[in-house]
Protein backbone atom coordinates (compact mmCIF):
# COMPACT_ATOMS: atom_id res chain seq x y z
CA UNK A 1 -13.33 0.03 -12.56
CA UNK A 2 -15.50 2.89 -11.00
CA UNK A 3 -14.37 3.40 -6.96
CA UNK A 4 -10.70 2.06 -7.43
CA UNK A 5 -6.84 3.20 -7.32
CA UNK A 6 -4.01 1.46 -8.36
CA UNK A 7 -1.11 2.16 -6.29
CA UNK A 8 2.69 0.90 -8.51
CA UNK A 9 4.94 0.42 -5.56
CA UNK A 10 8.56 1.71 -6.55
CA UNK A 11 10.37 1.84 -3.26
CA UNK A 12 12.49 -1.30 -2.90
CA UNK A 13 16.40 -0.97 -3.58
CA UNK A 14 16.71 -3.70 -5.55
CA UNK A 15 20.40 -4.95 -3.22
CA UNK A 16 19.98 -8.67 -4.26
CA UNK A 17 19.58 -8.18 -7.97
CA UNK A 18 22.42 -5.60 -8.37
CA UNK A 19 20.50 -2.54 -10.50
CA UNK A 20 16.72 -1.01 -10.05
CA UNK A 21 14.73 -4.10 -11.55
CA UNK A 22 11.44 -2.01 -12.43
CA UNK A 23 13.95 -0.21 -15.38
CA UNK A 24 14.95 -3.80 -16.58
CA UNK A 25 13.81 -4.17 -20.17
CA UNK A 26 11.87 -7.27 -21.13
CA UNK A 27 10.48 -8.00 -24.49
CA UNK A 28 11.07 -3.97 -25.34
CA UNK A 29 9.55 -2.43 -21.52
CA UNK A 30 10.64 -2.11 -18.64
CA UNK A 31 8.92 -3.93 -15.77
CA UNK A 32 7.49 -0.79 -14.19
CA UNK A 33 5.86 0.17 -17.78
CA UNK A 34 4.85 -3.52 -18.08
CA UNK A 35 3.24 -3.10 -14.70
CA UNK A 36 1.54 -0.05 -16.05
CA UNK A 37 0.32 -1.66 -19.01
CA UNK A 38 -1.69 -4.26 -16.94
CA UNK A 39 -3.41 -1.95 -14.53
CA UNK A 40 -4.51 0.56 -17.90
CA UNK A 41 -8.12 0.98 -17.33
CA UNK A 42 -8.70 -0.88 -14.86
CA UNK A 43 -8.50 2.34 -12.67
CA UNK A 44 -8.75 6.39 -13.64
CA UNK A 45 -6.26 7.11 -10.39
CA UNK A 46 -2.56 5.28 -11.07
CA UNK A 47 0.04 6.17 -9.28
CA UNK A 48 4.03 5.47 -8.10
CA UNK A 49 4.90 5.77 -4.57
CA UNK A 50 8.63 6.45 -4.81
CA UNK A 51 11.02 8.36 -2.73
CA UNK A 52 13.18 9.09 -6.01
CA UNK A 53 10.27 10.29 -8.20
CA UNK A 54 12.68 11.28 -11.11
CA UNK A 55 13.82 8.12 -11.60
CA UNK A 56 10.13 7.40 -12.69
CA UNK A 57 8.97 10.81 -13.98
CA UNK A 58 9.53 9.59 -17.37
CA UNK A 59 5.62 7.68 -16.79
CA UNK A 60 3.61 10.66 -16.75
CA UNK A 61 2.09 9.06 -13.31
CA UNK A 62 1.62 11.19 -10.28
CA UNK A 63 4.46 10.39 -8.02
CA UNK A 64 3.89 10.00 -4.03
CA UNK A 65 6.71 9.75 -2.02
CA UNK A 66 6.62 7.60 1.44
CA UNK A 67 4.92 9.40 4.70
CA UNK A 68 7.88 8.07 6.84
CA UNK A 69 10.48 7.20 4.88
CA UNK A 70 13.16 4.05 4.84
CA UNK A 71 10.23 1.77 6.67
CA UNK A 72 10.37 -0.87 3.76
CA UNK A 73 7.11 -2.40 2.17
CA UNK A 74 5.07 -1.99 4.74
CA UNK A 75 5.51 1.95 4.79
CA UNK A 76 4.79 2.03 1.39
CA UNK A 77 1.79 -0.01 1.46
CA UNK A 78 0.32 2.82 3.90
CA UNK A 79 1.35 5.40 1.92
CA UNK A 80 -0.40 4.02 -1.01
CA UNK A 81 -3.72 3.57 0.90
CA UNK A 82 -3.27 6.84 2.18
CA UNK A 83 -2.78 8.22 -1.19
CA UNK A 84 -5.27 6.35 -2.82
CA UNK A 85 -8.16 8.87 -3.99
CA UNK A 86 -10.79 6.32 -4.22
CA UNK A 87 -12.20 4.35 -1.42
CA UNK A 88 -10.26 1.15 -2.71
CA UNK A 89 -7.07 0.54 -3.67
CA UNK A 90 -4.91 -1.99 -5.24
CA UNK A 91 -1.75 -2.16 -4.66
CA UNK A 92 1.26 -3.52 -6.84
CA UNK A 93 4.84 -4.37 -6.72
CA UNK A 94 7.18 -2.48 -9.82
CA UNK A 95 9.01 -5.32 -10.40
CA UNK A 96 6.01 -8.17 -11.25
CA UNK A 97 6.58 -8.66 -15.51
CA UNK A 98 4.29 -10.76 -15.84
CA UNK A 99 1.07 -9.79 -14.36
CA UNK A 100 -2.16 -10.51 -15.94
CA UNK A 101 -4.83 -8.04 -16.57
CA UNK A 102 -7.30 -10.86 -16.06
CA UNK A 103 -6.45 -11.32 -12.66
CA UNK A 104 -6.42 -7.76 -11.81
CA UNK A 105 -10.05 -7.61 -13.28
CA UNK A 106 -11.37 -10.39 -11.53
């Protein structure tokens, strides 16, 4: 879609659910690549914001780390927007497996 990003947002700890959830493997990918899969073509600018961009290097995504740092969600929410190299953005959590491409689209 012509005018849109698509920010992943990789910048939670994952303290409840013991390891980094967007490297859990289901059904053969992890839920960051799953992620990825969904929001393929639906924008020419993808991205991670990460503060550990080598965990995720691995995705051949351009990596942006958080403006101010340790500020939770909402810090990397305005990082994304402010990284976001079209006028809109849409914004997405690593760690959502089962996110449909035809609710992205509509």
């Amino acid at each position: 879609m012509a005018g849109f990003s698509v920010a992943i947002l990789a910048g939670g700890q994952s303290s409840r659910f013991g390891s980094n959830k967007a490297l859990t493997a289901i059904g053969g990918l992890t839920i960051i690549e799953r992620v990825l899969r969904a929001a393929h073509g639906l924008a020419n600018d993808v991205f991670v914001v990460t503060n550990t961009p080598e965990t995720y290097g691995h995705l051949g995504r351009r990596m942006v780390p958080d403006i101010l740092p340790e500020g939770g969600a909402l810090r990397g929410l305005h990082t994304a927007l402010s990284a976001a190299r079209q006028p809109w953005a849409l914004c997405l959590a690593c760690d959502m497996p089962f996110v449909q491409v035809s609710l992205l689209k509509h």
